[in-house]
Protein backbone atom coordinates (compact mmCIF):
# COMPACT_ATOMS: atom_id res chain seq x y z
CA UNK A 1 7.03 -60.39 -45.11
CA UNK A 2 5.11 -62.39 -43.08
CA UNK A 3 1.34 -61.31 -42.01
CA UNK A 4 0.07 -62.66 -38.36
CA UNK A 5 -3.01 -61.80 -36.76
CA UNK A 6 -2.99 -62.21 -32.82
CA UNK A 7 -5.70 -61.03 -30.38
CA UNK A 8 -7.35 -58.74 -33.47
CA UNK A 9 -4.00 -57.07 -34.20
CA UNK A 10 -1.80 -57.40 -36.91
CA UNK A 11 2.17 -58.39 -36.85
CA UNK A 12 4.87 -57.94 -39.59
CA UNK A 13 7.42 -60.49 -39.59
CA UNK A 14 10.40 -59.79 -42.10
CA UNK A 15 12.35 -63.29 -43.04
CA UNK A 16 15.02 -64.71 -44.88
CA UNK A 17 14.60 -67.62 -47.09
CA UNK A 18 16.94 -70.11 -48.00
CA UNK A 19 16.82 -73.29 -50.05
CA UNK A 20 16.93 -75.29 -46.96
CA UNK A 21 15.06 -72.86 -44.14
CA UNK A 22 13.04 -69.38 -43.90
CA UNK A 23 14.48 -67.28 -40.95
CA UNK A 24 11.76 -65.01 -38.86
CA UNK A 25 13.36 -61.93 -37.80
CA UNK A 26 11.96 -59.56 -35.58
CA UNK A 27 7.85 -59.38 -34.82
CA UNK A 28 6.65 -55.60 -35.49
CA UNK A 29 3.17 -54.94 -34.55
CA UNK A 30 1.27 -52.46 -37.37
CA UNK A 31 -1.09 -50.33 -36.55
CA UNK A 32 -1.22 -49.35 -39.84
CA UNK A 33 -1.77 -52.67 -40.98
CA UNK A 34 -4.48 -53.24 -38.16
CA UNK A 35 -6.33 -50.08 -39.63
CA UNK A 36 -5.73 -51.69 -43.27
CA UNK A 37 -6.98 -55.34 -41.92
CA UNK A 38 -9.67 -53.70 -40.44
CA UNK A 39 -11.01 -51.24 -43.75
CA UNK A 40 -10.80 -54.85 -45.81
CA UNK A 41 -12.68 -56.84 -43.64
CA UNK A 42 -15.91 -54.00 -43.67
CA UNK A 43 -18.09 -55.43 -46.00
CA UNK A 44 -20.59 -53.11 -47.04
CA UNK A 45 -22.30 -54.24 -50.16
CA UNK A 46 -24.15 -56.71 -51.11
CA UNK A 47 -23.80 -58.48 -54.42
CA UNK A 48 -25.46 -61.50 -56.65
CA UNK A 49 -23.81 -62.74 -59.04
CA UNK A 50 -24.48 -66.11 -61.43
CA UNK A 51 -22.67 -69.33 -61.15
CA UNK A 52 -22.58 -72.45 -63.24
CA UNK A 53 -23.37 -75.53 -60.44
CA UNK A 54 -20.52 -76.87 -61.44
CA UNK A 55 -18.16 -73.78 -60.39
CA UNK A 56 -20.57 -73.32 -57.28
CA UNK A 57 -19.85 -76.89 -56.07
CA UNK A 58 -16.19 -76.56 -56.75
CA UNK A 59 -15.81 -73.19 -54.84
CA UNK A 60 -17.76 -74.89 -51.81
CA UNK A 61 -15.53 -77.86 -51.92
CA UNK A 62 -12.44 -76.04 -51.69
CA UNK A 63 -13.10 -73.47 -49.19
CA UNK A 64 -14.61 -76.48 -46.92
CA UNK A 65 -11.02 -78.00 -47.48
CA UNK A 66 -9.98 -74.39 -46.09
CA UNK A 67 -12.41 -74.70 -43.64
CA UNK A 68 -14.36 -71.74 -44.06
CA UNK A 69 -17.73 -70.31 -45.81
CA UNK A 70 -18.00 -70.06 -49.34
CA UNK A 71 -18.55 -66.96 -49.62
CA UNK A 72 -16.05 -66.19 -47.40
CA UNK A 73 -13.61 -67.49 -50.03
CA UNK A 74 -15.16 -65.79 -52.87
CA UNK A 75 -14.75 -62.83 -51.14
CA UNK A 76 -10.74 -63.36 -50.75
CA UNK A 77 -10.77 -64.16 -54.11
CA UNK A 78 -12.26 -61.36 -55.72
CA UNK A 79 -9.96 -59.12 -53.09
CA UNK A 80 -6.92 -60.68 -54.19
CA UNK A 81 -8.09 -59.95 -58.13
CA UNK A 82 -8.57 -56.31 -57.58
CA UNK A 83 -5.84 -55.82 -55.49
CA UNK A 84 -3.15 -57.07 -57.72
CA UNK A 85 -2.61 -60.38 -55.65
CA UNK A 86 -3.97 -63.49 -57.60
CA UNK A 87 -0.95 -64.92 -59.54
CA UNK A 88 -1.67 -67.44 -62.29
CA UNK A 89 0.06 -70.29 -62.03
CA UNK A 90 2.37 -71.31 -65.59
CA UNK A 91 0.90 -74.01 -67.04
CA UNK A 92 3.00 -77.10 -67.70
């Protein structure tokens, strides 16, 4: 399922993948997932936390690839953790 944002509301979009193309069915909106998007997005801590330079430069080299704040990123990151959504990659 695909996840789109559009004017500050949030769209499902089922597909079908193939080896050769990924087929969008039909757009659903969510409220639901509008009042989910919405609950994540409240930030209402604040937190320090220790870095090594050398992680602290990578992480602000990679989200300026992504084109957005560090801590931004670091945010998503740490959501993704607790949430069950950070897969490893296998290592070769």
């Amino acid at each position: 399922m695909f996840v789109v944002k559009i004017d500050n509301y949030i769209y499902l979009v089922p597909f079908v993948e193939s080896k050769i193309e990924t087929f969008l069915k039909t757009i659903i909106p969510s409220r639901k997932a509008t009042r989910q998007a919405k609950a994540t997005l409240k930030k209402d801590r604040r937190v320090n936390i220790r870095l090594s330079a050398k992680d602290l430069e990578a992480l602000q080299r990679r989200a300026a690839e992504e084109g957005i704040p560090y801590q931004t990123l670091m945010a998503s990151v740490l959501h993704k953790y607790v949430s069950g959504r950070l897969v490893e990659r296998p290592t070769n």
